[in-house]
N, C-alpha and C. Protein backbone atom coordinates (compact mmCIF):
# COMPACT_ATOMS: atom_id res chain seq x y z
N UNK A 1 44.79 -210.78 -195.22
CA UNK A 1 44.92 -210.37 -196.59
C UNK A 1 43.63 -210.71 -197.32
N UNK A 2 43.48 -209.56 -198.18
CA UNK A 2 41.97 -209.84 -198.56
C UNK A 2 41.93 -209.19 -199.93
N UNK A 3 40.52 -209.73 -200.75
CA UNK A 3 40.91 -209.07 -202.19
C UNK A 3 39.99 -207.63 -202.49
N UNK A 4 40.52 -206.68 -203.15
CA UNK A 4 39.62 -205.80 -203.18
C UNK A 4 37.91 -206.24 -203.52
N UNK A 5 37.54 -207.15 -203.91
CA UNK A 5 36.13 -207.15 -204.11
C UNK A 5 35.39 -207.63 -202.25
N UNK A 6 36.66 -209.16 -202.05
CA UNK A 6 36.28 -209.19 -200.49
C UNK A 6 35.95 -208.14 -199.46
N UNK A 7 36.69 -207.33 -199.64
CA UNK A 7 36.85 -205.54 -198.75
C UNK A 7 35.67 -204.92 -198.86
N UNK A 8 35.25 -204.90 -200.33
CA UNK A 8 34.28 -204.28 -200.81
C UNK A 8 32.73 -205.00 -200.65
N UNK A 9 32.61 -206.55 -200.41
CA UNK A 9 31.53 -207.03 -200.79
C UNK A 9 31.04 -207.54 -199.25
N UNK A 10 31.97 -207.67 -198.33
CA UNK A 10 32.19 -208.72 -197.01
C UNK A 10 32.01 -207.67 -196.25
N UNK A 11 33.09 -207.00 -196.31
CA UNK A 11 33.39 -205.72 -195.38
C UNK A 11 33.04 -204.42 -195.40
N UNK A 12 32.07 -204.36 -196.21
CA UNK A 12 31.51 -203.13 -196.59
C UNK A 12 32.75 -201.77 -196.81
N UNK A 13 33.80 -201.89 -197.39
CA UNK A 13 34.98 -200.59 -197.28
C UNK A 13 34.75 -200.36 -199.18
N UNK A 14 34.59 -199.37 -198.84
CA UNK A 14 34.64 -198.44 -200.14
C UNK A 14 35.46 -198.23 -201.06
N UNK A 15 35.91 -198.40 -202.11
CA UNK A 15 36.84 -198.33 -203.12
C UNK A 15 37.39 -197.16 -203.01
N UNK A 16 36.94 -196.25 -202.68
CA UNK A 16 37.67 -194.71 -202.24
C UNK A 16 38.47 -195.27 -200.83
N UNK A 17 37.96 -195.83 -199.81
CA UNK A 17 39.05 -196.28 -198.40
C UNK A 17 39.72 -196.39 -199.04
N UNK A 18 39.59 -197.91 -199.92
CA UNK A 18 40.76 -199.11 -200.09
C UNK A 18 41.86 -197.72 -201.11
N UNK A 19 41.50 -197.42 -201.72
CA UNK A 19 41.97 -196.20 -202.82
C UNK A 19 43.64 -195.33 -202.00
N UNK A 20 42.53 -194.58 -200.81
CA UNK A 20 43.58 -194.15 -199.75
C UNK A 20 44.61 -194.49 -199.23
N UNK A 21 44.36 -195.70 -199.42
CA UNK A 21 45.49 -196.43 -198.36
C UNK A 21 46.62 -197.42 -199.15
N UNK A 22 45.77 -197.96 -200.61
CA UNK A 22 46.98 -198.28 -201.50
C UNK A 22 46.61 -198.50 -202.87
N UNK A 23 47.47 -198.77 -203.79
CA UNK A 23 47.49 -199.00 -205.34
C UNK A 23 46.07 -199.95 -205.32
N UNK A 24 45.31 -200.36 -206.11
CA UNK A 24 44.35 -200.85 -206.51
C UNK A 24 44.63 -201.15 -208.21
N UNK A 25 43.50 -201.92 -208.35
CA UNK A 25 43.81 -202.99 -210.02
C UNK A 25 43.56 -202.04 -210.77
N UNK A 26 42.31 -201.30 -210.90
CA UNK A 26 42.22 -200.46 -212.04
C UNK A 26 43.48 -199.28 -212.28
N UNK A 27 44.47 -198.93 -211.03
CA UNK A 27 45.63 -198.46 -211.29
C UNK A 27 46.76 -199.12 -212.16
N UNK A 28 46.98 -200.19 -212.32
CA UNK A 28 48.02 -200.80 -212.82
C UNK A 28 47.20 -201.20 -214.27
N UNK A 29 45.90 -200.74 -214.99
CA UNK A 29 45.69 -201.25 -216.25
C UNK A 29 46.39 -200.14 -217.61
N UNK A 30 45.91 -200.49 -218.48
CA UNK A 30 46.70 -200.07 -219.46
C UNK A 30 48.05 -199.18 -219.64
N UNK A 31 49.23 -200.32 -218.88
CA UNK A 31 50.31 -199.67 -219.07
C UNK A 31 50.95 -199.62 -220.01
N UNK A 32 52.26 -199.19 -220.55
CA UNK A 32 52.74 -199.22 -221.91
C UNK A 32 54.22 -199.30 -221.16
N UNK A 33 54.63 -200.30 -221.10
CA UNK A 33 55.93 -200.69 -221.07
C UNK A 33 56.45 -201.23 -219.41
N UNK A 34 55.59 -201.12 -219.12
CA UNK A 34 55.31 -201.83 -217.24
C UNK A 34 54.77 -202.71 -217.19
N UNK A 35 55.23 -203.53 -216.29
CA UNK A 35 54.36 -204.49 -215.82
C UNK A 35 54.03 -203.88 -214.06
N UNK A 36 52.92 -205.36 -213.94
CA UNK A 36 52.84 -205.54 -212.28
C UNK A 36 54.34 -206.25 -211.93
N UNK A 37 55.32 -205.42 -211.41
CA UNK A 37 56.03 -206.40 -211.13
C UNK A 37 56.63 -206.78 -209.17
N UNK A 38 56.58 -208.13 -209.22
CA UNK A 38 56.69 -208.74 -207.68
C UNK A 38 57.84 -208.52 -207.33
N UNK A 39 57.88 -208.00 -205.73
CA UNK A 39 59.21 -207.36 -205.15
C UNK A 39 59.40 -208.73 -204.80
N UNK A 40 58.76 -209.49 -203.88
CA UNK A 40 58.67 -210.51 -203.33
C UNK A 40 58.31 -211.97 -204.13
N UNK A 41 59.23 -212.52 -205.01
CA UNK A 41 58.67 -213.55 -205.61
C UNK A 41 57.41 -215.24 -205.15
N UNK A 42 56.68 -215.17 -206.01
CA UNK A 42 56.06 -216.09 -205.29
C UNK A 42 56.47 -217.40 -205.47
N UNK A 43 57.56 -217.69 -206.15
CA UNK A 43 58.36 -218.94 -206.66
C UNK A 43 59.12 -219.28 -204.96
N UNK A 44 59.23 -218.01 -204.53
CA UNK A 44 60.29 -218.21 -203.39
C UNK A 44 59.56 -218.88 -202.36
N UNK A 45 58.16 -219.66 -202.36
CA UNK A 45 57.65 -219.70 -200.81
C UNK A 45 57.15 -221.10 -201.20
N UNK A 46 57.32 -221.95 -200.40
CA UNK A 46 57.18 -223.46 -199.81
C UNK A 46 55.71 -223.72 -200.00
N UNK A 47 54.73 -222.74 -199.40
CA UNK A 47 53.68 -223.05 -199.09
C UNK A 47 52.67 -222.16 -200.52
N UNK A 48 51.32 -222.85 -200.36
CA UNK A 48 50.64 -221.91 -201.43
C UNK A 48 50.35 -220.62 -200.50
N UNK A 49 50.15 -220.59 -199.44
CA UNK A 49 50.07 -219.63 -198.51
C UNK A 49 50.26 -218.85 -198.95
N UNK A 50 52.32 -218.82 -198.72
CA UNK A 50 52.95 -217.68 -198.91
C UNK A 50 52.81 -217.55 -200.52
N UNK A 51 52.79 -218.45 -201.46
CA UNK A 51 52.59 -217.97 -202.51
C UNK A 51 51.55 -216.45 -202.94
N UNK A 52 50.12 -217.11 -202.30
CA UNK A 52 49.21 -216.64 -202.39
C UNK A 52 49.73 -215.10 -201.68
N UNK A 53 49.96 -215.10 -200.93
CA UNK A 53 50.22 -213.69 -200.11
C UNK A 53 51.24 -212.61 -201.06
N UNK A 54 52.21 -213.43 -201.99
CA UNK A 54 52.86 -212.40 -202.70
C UNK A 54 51.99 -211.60 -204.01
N UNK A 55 50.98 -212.21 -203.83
CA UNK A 55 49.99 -211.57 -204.97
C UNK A 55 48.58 -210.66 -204.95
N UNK A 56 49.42 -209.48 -204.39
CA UNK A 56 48.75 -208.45 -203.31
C UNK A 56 49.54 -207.08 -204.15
N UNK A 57 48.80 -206.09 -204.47
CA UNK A 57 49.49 -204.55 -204.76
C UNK A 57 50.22 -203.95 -204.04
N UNK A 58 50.33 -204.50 -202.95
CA UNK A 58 51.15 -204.30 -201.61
C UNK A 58 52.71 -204.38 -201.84
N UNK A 59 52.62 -205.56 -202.43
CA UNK A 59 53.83 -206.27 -203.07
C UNK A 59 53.83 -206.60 -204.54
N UNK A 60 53.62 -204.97 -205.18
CA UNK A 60 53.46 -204.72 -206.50
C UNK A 60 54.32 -203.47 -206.57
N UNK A 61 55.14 -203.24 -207.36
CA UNK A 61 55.81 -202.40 -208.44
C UNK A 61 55.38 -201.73 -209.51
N UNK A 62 55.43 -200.52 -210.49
CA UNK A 62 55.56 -200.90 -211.50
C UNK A 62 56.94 -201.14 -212.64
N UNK A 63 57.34 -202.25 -212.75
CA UNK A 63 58.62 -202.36 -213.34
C UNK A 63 58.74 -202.41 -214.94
N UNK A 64 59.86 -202.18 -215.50
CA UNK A 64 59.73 -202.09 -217.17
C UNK A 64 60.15 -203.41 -217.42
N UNK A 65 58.88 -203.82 -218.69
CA UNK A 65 58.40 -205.24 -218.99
C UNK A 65 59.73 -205.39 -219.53
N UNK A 66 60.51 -205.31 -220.01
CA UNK A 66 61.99 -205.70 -220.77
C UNK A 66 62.58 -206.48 -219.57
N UNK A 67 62.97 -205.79 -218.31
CA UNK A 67 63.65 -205.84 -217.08
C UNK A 67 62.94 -206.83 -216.27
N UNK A 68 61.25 -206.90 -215.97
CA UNK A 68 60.85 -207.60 -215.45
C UNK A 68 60.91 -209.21 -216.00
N UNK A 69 60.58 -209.23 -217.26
CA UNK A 69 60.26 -210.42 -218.26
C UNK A 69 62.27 -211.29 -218.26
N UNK A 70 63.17 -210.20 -218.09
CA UNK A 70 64.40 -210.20 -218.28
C UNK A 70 65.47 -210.87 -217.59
N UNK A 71 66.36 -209.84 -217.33
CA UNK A 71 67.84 -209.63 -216.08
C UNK A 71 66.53 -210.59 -214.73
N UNK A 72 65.59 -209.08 -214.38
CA UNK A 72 65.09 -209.34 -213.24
C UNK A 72 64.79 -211.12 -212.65
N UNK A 73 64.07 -211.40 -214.19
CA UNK A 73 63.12 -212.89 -214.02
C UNK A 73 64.57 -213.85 -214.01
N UNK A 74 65.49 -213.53 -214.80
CA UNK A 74 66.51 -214.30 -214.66
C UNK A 74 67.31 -214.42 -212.89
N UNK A 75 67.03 -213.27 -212.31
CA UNK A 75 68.04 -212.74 -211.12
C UNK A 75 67.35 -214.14 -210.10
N UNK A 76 65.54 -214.22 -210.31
CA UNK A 76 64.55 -214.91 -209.52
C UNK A 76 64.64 -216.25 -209.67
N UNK A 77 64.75 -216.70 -210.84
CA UNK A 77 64.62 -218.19 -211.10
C UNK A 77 66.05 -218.64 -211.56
N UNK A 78 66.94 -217.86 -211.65
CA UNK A 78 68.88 -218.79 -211.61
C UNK A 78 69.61 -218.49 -210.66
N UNK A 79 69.51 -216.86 -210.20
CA UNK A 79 70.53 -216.45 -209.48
C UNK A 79 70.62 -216.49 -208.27
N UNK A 80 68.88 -216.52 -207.58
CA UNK A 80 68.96 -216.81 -206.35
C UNK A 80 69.14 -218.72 -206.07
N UNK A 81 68.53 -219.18 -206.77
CA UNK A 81 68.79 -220.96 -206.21
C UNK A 81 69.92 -221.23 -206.72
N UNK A 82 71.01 -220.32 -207.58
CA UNK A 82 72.20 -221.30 -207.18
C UNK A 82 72.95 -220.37 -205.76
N UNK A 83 73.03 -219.36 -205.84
CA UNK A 83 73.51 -218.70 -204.46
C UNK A 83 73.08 -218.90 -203.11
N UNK A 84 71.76 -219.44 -203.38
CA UNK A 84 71.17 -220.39 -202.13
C UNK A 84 71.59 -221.55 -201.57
N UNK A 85 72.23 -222.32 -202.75
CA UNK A 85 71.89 -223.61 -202.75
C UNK A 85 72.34 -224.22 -201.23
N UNK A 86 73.31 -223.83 -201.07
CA UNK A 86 73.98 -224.37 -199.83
C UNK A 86 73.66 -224.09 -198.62
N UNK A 87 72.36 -222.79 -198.38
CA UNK A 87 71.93 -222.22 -197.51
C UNK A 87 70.74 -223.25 -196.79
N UNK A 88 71.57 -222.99 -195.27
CA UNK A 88 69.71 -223.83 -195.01
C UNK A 88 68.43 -222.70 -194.54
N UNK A 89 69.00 -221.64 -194.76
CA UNK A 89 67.32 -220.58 -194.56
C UNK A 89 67.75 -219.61 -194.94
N UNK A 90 67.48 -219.18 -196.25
CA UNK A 90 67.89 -217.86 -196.78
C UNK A 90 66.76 -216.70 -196.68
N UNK A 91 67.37 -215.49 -195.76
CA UNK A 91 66.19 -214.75 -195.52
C UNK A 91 66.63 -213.69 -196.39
N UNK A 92 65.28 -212.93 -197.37
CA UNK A 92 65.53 -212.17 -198.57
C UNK A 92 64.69 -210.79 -198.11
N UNK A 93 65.15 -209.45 -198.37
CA UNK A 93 64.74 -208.05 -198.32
C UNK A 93 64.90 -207.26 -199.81
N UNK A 94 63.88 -206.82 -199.77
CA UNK A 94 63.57 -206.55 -201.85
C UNK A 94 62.86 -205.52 -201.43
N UNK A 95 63.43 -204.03 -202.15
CA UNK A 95 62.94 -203.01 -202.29
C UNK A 95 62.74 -202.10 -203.58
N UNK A 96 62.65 -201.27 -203.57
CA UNK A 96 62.10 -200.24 -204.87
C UNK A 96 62.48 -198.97 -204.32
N UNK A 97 63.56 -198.00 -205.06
CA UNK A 97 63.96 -196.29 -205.06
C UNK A 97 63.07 -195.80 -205.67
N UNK A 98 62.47 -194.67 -205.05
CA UNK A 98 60.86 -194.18 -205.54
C UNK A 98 62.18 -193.13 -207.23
N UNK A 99 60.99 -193.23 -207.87
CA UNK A 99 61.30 -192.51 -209.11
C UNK A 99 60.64 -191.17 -208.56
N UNK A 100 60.85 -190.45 -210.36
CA UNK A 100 60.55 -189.08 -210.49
C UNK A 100 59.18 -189.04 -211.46
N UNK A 101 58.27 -190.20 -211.61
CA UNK A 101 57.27 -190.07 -212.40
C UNK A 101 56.61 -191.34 -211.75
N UNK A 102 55.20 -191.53 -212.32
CA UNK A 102 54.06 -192.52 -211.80
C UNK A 102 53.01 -192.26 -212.90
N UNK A 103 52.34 -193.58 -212.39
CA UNK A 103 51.08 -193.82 -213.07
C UNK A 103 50.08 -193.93 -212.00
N UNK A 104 48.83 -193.95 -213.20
CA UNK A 104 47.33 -194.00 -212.20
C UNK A 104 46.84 -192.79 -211.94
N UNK A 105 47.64 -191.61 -212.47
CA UNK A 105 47.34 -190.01 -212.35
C UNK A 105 47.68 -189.73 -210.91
N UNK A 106 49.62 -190.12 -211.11
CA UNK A 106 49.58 -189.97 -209.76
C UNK A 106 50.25 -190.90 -208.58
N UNK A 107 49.02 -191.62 -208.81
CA UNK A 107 48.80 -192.48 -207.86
C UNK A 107 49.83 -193.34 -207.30
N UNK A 108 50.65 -193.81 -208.23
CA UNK A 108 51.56 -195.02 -207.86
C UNK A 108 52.79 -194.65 -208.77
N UNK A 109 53.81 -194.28 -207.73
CA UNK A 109 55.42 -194.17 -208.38
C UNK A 109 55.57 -195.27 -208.92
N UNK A 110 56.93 -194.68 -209.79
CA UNK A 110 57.22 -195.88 -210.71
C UNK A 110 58.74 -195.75 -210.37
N UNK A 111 59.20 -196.98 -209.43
CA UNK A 111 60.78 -196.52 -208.87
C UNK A 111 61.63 -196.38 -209.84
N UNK A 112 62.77 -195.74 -209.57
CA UNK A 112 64.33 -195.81 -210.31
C UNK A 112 64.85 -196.79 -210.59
N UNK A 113 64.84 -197.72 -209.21
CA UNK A 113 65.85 -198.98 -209.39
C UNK A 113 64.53 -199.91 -208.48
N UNK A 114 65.12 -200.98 -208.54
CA UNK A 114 64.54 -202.25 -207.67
C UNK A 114 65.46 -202.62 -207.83
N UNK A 115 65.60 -203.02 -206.21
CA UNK A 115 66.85 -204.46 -205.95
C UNK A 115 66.39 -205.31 -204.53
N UNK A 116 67.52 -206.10 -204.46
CA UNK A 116 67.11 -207.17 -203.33
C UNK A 116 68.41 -207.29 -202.82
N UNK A 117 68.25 -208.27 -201.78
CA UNK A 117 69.28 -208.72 -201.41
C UNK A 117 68.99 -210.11 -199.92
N UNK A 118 70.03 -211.02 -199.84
CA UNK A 118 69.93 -211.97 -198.95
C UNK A 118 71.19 -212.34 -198.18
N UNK A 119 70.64 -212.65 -197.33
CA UNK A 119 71.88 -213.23 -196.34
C UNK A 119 71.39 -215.03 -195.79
N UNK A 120 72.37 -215.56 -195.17
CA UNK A 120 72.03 -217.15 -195.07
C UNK A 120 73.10 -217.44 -194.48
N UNK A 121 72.61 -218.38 -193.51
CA UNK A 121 74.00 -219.30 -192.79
C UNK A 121 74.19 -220.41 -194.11
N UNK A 122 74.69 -221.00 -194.46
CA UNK A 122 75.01 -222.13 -195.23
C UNK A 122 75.36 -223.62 -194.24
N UNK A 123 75.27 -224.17 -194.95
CA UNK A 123 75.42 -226.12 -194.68
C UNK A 123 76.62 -226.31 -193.68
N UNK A 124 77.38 -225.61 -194.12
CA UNK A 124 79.01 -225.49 -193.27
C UNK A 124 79.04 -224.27 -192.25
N UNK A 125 77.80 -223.67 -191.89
CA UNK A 125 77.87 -222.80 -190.63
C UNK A 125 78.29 -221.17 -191.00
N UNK A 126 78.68 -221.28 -191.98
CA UNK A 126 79.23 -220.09 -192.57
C UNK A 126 77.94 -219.11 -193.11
N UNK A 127 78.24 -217.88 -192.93
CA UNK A 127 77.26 -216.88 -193.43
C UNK A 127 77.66 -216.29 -194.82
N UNK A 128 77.00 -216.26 -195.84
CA UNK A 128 77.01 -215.66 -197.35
C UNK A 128 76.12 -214.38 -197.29
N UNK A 129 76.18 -213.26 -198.00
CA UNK A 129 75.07 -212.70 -198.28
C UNK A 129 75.37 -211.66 -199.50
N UNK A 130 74.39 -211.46 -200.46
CA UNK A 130 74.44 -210.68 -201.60
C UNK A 130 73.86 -209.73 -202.36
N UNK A 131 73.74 -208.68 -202.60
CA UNK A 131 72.50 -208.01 -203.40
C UNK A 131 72.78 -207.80 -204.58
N UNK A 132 71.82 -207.07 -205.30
CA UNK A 132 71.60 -206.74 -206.63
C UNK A 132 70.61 -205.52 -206.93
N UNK A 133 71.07 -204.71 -207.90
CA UNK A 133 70.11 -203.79 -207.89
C UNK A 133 70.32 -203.71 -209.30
N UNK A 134 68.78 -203.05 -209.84
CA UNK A 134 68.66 -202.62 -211.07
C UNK A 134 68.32 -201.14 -212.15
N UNK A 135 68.57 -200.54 -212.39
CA UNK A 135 67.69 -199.54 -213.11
C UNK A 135 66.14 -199.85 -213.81
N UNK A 136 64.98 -199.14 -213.14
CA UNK A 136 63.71 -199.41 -214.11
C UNK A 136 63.50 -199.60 -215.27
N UNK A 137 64.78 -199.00 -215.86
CA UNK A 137 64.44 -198.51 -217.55
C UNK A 137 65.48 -199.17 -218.47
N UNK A 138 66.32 -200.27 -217.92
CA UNK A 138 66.92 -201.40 -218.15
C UNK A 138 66.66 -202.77 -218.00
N UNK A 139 67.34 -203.39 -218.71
CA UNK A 139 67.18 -205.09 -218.51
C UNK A 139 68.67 -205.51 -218.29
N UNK A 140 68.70 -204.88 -217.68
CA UNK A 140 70.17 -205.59 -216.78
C UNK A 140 70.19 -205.32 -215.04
N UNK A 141 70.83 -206.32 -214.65
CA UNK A 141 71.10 -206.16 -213.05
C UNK A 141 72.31 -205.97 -212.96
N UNK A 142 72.85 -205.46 -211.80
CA UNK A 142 74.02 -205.07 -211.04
C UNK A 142 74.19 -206.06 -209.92
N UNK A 143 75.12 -207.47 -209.84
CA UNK A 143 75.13 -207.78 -208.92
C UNK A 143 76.27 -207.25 -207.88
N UNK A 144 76.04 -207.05 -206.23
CA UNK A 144 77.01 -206.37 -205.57
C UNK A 144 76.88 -207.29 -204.24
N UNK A 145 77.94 -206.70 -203.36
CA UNK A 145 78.30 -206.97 -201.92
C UNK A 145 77.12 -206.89 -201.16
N UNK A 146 76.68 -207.46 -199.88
CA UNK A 146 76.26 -206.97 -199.60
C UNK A 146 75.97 -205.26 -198.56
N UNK A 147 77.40 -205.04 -198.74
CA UNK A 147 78.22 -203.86 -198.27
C UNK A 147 77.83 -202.47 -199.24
N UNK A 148 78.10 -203.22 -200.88
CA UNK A 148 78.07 -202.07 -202.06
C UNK A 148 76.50 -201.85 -202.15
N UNK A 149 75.65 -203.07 -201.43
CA UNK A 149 74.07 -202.15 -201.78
C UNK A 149 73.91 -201.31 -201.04
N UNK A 150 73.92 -201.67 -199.43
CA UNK A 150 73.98 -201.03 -198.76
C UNK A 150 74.46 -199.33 -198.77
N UNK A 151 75.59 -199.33 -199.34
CA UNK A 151 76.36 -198.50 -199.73
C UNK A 151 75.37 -197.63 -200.78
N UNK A 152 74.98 -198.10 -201.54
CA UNK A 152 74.13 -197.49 -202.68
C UNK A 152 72.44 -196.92 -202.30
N UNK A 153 72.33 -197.91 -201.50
CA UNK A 153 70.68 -197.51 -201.12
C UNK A 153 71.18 -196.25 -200.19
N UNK A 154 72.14 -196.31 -199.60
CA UNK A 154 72.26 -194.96 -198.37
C UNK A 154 72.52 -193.85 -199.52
N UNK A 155 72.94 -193.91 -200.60
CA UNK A 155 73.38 -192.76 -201.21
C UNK A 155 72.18 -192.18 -202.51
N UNK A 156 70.96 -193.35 -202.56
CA UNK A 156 70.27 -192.96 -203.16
C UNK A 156 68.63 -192.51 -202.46
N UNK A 157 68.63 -192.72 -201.17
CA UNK A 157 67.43 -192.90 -200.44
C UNK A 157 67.54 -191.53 -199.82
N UNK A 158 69.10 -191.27 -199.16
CA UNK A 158 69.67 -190.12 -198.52
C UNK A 158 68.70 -189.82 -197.51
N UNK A 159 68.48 -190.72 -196.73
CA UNK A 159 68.20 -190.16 -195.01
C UNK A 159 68.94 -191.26 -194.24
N UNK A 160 70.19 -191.54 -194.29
CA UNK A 160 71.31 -192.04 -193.44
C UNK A 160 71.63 -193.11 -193.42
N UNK A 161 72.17 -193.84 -193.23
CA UNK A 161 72.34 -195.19 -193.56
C UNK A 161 71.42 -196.02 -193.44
N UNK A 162 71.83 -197.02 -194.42
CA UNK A 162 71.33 -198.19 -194.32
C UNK A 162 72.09 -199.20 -194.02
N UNK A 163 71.14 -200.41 -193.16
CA UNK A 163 71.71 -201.52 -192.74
C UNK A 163 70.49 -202.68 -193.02
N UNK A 164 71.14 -203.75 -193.71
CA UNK A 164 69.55 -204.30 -194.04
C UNK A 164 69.76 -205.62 -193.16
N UNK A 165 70.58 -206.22 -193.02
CA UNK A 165 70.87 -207.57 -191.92
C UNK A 165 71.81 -207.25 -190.88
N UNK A 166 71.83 -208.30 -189.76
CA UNK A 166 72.38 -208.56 -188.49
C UNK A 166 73.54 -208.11 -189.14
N UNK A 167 74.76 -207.51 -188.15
CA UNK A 167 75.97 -207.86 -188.24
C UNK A 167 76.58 -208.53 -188.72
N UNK A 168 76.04 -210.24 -187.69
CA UNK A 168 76.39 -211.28 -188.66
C UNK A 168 76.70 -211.88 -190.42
N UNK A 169 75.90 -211.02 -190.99
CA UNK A 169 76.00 -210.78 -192.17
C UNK A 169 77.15 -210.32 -192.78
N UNK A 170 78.25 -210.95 -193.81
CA UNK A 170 79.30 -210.42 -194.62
C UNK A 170 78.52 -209.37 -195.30
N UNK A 171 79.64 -208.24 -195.42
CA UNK A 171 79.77 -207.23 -195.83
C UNK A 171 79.95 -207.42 -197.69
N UNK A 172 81.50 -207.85 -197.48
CA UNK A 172 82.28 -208.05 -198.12
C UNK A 172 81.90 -209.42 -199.36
């Protein structure tokens, strides 16, 4: 992982490559009601490592600042550590439904919804798991099963089901 100037200054790759292949900074400036927002929180990682790694366009959105600043920031910093709490390794999958408009001229959709979801053995051996999804153009979340996202991403993605964890994983 590297920063666009590294690419550009180290590695000799051209701002037109880097361009091709994904969102770049001068894409995400002067938005009006978006933020950069993180699929992958960097609150969620132990190490500065992984911190550092969630702060990449890679693992950039553009989400509406109400929703991000909001529901969303609330979903990141209450909803997952108490639904965790009992978990001893909660593994998390966070996506984005491409929208019908973008920014950057173009360049970078601006999804419908963003949601997530996790599954976890817990302290007592038992498996939990839960998602949530949101509308872009709201500040509220939907929390669901992990059955009803599932359920929802297959009906909004529409190329066949989805399954986002093991079996092992409650549905229900």
């Amino acid at each position: 992982m590297e920063t666009e100037a590294t690419l550009r200054e180290i590695y000799s790759v051209s701002e037109r490559d880097i361009m091709q292949s994904q969102a770049v900074y001068q894409d995400y400036l002067h938005l009006k009601n978006l933020d950069r927002g993180q699929l992958n929180p960097a609150a969620h990682h132990d190490t500065q490592d992984g911190r550092y790694a969630t702060f990449t366009l890679t693992n950039t959105v553009p989400m509406n600042t109400e929703l991000n600043n909001g529901a969303w920031h609330r979903y990141e910093t209450e909803i997952i550590p108490k639904k965790s709490k009992d978990c001893q390794t909660t593994y998390a999958i966070v996506g984005a439904v491409p929208g019908n408009s973008s920014i950057a001229s173009g360049r970078v959709n601006v999804p419908s919804h963003i949601w997530a979801s996790a599954c976890c053995k817990t302290n007592n051996n038992t498996m939990i798991a839960w998602g949530v999804i949101a509308q872009n153009d709201q500040n509220q979340i939907q929390e669901l099963t992990l059955g009803e996202l599932e359920d929802t991403l297959t009906q909004r993605y529409k190329r066949g089901p989805v399954s986002l964890f093991h079996e092992d994983c409650p549905r229900k």
